[in-house]
Protein backbone atom coordinates (compact mmCIF):
# COMPACT_ATOMS: atom_id res chain seq x y z
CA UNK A 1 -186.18 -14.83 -174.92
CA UNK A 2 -184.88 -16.58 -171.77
CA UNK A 3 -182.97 -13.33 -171.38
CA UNK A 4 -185.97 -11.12 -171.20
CA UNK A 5 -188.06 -13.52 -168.56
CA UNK A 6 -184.82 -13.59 -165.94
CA UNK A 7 -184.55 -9.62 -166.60
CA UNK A 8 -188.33 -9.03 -166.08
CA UNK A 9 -188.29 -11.50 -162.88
CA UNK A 10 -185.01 -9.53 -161.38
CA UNK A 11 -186.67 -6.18 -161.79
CA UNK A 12 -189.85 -7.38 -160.05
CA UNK A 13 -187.95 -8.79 -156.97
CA UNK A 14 -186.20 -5.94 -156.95
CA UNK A 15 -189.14 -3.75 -156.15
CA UNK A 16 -190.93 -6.46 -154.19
CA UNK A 17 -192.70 -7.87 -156.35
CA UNK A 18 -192.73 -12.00 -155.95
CA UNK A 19 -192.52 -14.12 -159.45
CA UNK A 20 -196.12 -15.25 -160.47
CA UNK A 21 -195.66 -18.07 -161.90
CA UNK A 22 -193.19 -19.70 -159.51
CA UNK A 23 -195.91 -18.64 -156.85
CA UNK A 24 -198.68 -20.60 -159.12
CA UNK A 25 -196.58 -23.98 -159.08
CA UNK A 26 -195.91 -23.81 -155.82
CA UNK A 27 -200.05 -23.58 -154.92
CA UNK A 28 -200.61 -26.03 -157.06
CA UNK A 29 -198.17 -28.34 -156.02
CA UNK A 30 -198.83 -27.68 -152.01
CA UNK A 31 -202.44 -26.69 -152.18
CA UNK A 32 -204.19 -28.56 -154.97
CA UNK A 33 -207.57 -28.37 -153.33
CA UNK A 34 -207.50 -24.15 -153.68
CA UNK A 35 -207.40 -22.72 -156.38
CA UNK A 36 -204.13 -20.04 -156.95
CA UNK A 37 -205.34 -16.46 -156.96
CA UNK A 38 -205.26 -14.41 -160.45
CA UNK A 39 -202.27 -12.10 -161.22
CA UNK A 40 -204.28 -9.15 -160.23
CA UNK A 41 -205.43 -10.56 -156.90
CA UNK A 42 -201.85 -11.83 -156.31
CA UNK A 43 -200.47 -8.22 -157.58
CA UNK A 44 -202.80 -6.71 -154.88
CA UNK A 45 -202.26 -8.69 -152.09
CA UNK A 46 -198.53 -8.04 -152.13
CA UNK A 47 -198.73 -5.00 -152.69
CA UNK A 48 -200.90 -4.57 -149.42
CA UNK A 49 -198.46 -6.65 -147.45
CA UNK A 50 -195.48 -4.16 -148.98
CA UNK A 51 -197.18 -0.92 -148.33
CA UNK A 52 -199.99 -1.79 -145.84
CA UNK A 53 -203.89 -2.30 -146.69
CA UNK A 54 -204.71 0.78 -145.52
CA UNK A 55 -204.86 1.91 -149.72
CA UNK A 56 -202.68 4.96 -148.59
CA UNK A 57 -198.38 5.32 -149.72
CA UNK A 58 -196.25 4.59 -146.73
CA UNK A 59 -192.80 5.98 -147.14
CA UNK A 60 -191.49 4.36 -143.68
């Protein structure tokens, strides 16, 4: 099980994608007056800050 988790969290850095949950206990434990943002809004906002916001693929 353990296996699976570190495996799924490798892959995701590996394509830029931060862990969720290690981003949710950090908010909570530094921001405790905001609530963390939802996987999907945290999915989206890295994946603007990866590619750009502009909604469009960027190669380079």
């Amino acid at each position: 099980m353990r296996w699976g988790k570190d495996a799924r969290r490798t892959a995701s850095l590996m394509v830029g994608q931060p862990d969720y949950e290690v981003y949710v206990a950090h908010a909570e434990a530094t921001h405790p007056e905001q609530p963390p943002l939802d996987r999907t809004a945290f999915f989206r906002l890295h994946e603007a800050r990866r590619f750009g916001s502009g909604g469009a693929f960027r190669c380079c």
